[in-house]
Protein backbone atom coordinates (compact mmCIF):
# COMPACT_ATOMS: atom_id res chain seq x y z
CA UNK A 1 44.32 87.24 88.62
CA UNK A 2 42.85 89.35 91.12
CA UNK A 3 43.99 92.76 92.02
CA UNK A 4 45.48 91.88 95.62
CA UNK A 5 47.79 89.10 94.16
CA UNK A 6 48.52 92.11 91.65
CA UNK A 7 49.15 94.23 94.03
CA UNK A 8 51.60 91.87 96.18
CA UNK A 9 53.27 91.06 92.58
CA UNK A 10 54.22 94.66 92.53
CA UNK A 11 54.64 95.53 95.58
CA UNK A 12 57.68 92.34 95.85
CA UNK A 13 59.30 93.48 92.85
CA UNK A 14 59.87 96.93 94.25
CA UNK A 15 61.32 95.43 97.19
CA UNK A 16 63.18 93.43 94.82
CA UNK A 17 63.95 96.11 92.75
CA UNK A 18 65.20 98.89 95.46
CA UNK A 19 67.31 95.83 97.37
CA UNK A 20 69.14 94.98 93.82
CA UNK A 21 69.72 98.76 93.29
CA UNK A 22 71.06 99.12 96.63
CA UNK A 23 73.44 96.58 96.47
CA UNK A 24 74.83 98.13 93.04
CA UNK A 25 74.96 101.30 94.33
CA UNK A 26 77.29 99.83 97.50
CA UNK A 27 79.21 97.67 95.22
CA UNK A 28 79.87 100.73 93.43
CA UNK A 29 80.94 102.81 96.35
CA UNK A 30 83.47 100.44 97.62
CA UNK A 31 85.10 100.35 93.86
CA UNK A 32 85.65 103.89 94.26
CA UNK A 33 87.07 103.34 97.58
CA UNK A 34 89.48 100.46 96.80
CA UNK A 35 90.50 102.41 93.84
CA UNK A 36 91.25 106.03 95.71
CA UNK A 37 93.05 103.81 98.73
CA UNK A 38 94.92 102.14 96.09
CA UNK A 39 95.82 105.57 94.27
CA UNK A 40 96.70 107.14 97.61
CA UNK A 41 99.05 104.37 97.95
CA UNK A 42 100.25 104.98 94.47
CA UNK A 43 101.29 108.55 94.66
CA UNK A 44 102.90 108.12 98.68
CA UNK A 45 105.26 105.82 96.67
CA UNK A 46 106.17 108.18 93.83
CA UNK A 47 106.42 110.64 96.53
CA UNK A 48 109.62 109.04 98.89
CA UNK A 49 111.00 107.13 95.53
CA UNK A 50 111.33 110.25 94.34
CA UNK A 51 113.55 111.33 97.55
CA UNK A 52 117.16 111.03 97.71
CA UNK A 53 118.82 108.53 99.22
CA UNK A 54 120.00 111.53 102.06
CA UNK A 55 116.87 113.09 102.36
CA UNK A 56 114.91 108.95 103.08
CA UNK A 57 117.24 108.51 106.03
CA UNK A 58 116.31 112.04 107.62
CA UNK A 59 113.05 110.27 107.69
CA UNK A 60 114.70 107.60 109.09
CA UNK A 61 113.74 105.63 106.35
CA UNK A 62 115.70 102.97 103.56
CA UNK A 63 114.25 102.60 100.02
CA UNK A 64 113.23 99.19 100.47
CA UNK A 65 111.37 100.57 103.83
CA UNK A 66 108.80 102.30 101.31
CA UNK A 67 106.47 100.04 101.02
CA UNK A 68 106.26 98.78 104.39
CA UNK A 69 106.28 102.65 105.55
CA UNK A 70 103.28 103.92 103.31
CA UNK A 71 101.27 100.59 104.53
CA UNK A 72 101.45 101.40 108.04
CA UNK A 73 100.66 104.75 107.25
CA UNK A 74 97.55 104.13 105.22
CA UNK A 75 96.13 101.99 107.43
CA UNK A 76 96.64 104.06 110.51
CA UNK A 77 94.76 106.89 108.83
């Protein structure tokens, strides 16, 4: 083989190489993102379950509201 064909070897798996670690590292990234939205989510819920019945409705809010409530709030963040 000569050393240009060598070279362009190389020089493609890097590229290779440097796209596939990208993509990890992204994939990655939005795991950790999913997974803290979903936790956020989580703990809003413990949160207002943990409220009286009295003390939902001065929110203005039902228990079966909850999850509807914490949605709209999530996403609006």
């Amino acid at each position: 083989m000569n050393k240009a064909y060598e070279a362009m070897n190389v020089q493609s798996f890097g590229g290779l190489f440097m796209s596939c670690t990208q993509s990890i590292v992204s994939a990655v990234a939005r795991g950790f993102d999913e997974f803290a939205a979903a936790r956020a989510f989580s703990l809003e819920i413990e949160h207002l379950n943990a409220k009286s019945d009295a003390q939902l409705g001065a929110l203005g809010l039902q228990r079966e509201d909850i999850p509807r409530y914490v949605s709209e709030r999530l996403i609006t963040l």
